[in-house]
N, C-alpha and C. Protein backbone atom coordinates (compact mmCIF):
# COMPACT_ATOMS: atom_id res chain seq x y z
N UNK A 1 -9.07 -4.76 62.98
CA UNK A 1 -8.21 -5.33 61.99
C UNK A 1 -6.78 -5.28 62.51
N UNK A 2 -6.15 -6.52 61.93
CA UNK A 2 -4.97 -6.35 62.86
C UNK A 2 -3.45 -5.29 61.66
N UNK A 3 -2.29 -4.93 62.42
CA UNK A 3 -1.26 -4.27 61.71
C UNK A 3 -1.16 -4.83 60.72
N UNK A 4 -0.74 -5.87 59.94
CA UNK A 4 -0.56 -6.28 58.59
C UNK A 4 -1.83 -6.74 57.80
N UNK A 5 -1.68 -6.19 56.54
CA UNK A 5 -3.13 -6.31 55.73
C UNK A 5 -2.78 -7.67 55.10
N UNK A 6 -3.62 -8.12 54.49
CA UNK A 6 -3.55 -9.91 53.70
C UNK A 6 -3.70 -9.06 52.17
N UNK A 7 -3.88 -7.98 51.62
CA UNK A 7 -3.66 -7.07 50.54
C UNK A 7 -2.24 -7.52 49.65
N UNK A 8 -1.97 -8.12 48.57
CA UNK A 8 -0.33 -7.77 48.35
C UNK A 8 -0.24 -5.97 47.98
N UNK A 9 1.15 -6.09 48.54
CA UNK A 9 1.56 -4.63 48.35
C UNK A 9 0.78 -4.32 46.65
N UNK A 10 0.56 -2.98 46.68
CA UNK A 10 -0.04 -1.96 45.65
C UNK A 10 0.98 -1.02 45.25
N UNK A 11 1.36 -0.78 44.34
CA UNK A 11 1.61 -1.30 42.97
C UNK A 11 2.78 -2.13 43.40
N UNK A 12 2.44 -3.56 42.37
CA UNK A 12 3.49 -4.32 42.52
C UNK A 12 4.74 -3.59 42.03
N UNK A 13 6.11 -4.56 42.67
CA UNK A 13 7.26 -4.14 41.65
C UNK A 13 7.49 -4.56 40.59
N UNK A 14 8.69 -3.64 39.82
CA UNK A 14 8.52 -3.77 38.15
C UNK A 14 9.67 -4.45 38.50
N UNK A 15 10.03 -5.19 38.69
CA UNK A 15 11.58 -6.28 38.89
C UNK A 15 11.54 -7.11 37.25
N UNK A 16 10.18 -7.94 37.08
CA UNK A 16 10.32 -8.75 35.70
C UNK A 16 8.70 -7.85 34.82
N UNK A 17 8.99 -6.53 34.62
CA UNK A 17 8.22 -6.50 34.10
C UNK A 17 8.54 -6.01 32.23
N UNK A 18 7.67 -6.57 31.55
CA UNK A 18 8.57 -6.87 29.88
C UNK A 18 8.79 -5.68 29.49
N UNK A 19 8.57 -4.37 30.35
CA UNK A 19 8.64 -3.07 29.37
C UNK A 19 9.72 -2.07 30.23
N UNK A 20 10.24 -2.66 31.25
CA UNK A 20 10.82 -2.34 32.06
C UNK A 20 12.60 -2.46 31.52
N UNK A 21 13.64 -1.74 31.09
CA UNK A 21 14.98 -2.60 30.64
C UNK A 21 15.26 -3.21 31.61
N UNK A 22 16.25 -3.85 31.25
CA UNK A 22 17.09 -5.00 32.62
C UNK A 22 18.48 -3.98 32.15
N UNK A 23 19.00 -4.74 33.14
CA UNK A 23 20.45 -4.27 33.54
C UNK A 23 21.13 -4.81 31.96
N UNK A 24 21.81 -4.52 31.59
CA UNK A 24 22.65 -4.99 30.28
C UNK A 24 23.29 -5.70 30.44
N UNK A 25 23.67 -6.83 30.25
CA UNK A 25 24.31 -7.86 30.40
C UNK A 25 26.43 -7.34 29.74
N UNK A 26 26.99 -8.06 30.13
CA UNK A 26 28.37 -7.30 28.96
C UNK A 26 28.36 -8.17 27.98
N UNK A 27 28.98 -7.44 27.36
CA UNK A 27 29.02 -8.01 25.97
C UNK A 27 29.70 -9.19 25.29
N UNK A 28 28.73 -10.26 24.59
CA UNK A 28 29.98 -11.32 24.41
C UNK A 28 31.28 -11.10 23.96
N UNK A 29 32.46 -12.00 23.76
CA UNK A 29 33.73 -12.13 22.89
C UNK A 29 33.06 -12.47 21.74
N UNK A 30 33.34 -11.81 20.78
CA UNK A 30 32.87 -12.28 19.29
C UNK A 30 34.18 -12.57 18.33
N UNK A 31 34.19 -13.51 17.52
CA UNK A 31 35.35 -13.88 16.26
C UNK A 31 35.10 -12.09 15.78
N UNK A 32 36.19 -12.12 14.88
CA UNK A 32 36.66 -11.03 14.32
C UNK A 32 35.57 -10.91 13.10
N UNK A 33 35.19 -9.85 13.03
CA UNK A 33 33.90 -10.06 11.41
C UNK A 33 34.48 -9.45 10.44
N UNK A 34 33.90 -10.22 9.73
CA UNK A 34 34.83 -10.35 8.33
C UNK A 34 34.04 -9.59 7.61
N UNK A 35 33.73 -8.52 6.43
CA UNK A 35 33.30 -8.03 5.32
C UNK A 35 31.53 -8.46 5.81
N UNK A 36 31.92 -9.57 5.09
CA UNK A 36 30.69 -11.08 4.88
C UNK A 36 30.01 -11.00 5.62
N UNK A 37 30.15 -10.85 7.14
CA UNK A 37 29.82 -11.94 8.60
C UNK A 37 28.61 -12.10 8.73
N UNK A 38 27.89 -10.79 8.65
CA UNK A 38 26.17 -10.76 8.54
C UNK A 38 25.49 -11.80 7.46
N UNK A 39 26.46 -11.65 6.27
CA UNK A 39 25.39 -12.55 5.23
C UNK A 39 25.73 -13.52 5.64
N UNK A 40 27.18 -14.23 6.15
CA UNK A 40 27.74 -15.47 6.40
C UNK A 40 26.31 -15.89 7.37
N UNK A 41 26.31 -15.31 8.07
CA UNK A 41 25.72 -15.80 9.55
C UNK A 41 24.36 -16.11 9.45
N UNK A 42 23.79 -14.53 8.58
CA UNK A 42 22.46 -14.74 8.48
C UNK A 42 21.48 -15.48 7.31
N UNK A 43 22.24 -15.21 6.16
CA UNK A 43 21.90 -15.31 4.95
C UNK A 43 22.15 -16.41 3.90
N UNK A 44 23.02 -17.08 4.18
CA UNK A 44 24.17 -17.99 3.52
C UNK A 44 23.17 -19.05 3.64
N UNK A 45 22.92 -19.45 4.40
CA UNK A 45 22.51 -21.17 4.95
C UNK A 45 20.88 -20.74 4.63
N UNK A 46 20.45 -19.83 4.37
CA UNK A 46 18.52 -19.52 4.02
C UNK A 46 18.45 -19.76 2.21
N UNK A 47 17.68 -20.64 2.08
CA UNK A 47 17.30 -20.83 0.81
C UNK A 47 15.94 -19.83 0.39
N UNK A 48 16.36 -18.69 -0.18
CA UNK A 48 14.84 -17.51 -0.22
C UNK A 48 14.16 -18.48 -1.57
N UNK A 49 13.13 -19.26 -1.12
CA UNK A 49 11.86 -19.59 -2.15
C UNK A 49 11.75 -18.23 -3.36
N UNK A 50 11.42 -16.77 -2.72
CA UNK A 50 11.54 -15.72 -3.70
C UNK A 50 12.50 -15.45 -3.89
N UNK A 51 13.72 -15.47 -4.34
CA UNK A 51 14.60 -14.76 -4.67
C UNK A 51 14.35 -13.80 -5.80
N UNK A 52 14.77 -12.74 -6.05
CA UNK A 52 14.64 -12.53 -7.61
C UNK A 52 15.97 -12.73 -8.55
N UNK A 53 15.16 -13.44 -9.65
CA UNK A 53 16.12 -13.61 -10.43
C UNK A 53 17.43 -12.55 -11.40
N UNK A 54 18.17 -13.32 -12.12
CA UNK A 54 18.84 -12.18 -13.18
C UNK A 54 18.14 -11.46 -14.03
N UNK A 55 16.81 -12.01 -14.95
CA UNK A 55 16.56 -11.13 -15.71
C UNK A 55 15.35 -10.37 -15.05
N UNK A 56 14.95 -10.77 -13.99
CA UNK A 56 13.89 -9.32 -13.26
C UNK A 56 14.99 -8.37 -12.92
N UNK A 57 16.11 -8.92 -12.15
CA UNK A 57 16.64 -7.59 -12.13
C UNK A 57 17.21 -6.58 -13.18
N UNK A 58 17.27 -7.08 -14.17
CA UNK A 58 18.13 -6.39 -15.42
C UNK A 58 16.72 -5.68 -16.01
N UNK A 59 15.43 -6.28 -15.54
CA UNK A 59 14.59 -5.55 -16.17
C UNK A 59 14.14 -4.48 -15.15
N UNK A 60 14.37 -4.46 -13.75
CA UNK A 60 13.97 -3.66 -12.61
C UNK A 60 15.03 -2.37 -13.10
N UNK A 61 16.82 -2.66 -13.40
CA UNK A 61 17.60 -1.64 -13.87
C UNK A 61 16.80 -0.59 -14.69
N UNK A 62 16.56 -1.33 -16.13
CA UNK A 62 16.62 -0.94 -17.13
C UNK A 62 15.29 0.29 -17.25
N UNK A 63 14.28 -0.58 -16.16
CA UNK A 63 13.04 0.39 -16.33
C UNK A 63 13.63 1.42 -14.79
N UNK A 64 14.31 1.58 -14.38
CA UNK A 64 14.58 2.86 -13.46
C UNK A 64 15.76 3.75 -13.97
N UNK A 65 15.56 3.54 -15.71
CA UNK A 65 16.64 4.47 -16.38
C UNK A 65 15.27 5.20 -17.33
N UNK A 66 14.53 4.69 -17.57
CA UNK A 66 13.43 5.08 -18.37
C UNK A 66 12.07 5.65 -17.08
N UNK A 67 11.86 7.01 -16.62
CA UNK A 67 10.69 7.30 -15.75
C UNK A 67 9.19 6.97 -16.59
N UNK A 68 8.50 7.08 -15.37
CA UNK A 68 7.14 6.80 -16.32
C UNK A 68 6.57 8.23 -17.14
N UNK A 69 6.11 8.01 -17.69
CA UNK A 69 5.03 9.12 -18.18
C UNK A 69 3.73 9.00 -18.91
N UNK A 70 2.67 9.26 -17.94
CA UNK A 70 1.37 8.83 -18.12
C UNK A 70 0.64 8.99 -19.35
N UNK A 71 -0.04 8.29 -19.71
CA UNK A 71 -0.74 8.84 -21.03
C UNK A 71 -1.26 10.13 -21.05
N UNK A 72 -2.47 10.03 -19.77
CA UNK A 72 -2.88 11.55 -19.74
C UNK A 72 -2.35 12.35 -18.76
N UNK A 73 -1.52 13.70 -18.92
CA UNK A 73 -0.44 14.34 -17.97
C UNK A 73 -2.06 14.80 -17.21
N UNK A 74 -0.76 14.87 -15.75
CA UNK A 74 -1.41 15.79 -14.52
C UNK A 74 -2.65 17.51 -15.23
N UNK A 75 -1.69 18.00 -16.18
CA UNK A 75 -2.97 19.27 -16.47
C UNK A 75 -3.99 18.66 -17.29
N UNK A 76 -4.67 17.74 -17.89
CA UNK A 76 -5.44 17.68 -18.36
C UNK A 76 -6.43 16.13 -17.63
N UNK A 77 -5.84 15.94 -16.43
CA UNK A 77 -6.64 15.28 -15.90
C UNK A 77 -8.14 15.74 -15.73
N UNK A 78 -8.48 16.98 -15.13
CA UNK A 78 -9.82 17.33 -14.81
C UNK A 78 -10.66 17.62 -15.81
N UNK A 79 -9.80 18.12 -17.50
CA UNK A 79 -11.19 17.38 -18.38
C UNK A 79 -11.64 16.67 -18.95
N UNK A 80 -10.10 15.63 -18.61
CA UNK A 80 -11.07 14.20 -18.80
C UNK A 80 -11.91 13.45 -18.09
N UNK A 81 -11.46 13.67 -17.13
CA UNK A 81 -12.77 13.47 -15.90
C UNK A 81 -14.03 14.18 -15.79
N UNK A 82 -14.37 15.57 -16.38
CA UNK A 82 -15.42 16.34 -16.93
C UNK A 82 -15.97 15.81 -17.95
N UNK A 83 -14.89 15.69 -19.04
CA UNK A 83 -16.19 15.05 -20.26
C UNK A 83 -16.45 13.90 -20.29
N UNK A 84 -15.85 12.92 -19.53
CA UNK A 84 -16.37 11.06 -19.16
C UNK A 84 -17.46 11.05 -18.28
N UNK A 85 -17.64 12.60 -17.09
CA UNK A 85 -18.66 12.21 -16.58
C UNK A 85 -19.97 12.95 -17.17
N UNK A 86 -19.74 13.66 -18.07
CA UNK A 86 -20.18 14.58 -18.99
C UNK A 86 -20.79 13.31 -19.63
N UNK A 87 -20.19 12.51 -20.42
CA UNK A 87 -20.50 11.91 -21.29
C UNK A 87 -21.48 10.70 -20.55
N UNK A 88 -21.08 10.22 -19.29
CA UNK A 88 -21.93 9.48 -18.26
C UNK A 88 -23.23 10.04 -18.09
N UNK A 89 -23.45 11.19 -17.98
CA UNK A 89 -24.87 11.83 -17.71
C UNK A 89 -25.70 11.56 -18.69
N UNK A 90 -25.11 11.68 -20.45
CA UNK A 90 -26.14 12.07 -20.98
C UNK A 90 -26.71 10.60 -21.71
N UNK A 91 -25.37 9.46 -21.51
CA UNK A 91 -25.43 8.16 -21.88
C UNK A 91 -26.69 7.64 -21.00
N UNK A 92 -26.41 8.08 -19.60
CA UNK A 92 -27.63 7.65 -18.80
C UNK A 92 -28.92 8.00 -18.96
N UNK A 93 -29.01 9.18 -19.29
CA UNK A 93 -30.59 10.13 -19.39
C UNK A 93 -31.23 8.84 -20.87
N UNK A 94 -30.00 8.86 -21.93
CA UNK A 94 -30.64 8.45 -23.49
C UNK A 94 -31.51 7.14 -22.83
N UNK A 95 -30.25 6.25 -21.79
CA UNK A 95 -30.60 4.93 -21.82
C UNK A 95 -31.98 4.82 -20.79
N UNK A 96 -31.95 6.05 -20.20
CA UNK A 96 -33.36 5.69 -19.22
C UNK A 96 -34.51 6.62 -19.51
N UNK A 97 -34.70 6.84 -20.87
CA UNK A 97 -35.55 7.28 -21.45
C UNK A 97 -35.89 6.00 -22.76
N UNK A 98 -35.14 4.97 -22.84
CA UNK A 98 -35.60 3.92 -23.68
C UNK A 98 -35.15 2.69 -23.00
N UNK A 99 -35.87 2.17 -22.40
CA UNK A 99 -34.69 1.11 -21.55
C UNK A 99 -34.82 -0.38 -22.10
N UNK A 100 -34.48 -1.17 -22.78
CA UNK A 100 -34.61 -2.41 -23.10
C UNK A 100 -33.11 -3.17 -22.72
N UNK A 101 -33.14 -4.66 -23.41
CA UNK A 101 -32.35 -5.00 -23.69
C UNK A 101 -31.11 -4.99 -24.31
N UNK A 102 -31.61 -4.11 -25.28
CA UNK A 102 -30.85 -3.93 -26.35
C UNK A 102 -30.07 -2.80 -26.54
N UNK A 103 -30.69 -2.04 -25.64
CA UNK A 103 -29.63 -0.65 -25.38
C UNK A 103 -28.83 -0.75 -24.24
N UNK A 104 -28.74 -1.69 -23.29
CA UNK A 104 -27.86 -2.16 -22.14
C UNK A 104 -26.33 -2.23 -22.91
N UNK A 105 -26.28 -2.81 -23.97
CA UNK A 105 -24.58 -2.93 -24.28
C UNK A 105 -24.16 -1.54 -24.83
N UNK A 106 -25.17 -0.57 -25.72
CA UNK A 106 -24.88 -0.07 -26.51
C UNK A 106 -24.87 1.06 -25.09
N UNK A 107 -25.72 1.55 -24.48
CA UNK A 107 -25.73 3.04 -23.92
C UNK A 107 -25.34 2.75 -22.43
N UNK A 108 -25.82 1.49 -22.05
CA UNK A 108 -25.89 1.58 -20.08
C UNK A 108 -24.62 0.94 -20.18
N UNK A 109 -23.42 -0.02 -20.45
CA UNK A 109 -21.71 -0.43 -20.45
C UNK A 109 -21.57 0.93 -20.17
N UNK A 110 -21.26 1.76 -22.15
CA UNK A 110 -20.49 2.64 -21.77
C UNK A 110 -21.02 3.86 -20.48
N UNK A 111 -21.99 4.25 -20.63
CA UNK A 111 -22.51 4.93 -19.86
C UNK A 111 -21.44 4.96 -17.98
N UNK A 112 -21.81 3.18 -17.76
CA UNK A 112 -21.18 2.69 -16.39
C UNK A 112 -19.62 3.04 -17.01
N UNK A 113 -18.73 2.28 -17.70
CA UNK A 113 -17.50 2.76 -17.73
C UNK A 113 -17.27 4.28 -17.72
N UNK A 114 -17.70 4.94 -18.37
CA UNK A 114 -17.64 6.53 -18.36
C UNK A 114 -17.12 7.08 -16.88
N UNK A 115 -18.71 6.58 -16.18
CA UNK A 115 -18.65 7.18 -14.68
C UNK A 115 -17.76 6.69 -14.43
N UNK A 116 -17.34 5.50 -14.57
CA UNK A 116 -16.03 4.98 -13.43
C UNK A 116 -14.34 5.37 -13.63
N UNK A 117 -14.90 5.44 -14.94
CA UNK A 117 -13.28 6.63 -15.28
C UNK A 117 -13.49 7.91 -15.08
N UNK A 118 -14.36 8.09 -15.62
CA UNK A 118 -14.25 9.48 -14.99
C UNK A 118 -14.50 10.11 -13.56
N UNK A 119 -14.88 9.33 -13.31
CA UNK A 119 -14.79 9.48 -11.13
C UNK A 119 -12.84 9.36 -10.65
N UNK A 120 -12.68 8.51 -11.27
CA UNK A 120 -11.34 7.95 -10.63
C UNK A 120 -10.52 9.35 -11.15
N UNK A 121 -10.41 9.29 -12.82
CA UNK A 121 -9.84 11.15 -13.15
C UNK A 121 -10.13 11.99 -12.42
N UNK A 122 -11.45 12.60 -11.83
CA UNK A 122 -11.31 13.43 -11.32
C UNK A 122 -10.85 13.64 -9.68
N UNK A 123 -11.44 12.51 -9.17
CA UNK A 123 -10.18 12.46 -8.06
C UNK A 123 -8.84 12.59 -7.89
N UNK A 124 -8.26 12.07 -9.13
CA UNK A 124 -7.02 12.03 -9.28
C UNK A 124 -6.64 13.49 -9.66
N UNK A 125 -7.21 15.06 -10.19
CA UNK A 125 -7.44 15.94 -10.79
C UNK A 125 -7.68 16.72 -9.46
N UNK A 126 -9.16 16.67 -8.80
CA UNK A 126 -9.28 17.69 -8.19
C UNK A 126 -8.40 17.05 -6.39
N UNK A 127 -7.56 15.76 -6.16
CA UNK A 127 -7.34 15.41 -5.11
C UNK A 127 -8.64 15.01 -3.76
N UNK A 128 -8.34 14.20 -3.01
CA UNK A 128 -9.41 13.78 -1.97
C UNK A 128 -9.14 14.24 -0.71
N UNK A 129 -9.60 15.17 -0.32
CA UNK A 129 -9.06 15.73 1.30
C UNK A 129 -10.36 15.46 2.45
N UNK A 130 -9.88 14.20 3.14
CA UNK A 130 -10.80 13.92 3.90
C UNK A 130 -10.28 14.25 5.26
């Protein structure tokens, strides 16, 4: 084999490579900025399709003077989530010890809503640490 390989050099150079900085260029002359200049420049000439209006915002104010407060507080989350699923068990046992048509609205609904509130309470009660 002769002295020079037909190989390109290994590892190429990082001259244009995109993660590599470049040299910094200097900095343009810029007009003097005014207060404004950003909105002037950026904002002014954009028509936002969403904007929000005056009275969302007067209603966004008004409700961050008033905090929330849940119907059912943080300490009594876990027995409502106990007796909904409490109440899920035994809705289920009635309804699958008579099962028709006709007990589907009356025992197997609530039965299903029960569990599903009361699953979500008690997560929300005992927390999910996965």
């Amino acid at each position: 084999m002769s002295g020079k390989s037909r190989l390109p050099h290994w590892p190429p150079p990082l001259t244009n490579h995109p993660f590599i900085a470049a040299k910094p260029s200097p900095p343009k002359a810029t007009k003097a900025a005014s207060p404004n200049s950003y909105e002037e420049d950026n904002h002014a000439s954009i028509a936002h399709p969403y904007s929000m209006s005056s009275p969302l915002v007067d209603v966004w104010e008004a409700a961050a003077s008033s905090p929330f407060s849940p119907t059912i507080g943080k300490n009594t989350q876990f027995t409502v989530g106990f007796l909904l699923l409490f109440a899920s068990l035994v809705l289920t046992t009635i309804f699958s010890l008579n099962r028709s048509v006709a007990n589907l609205p009356v025992l197997g609904v609530p039965a299903s809503l029960a569990f599903g509130f009361g699953a979500v309470y008690m997560i929300c009660a005992v927390g999910v640490y996965v």
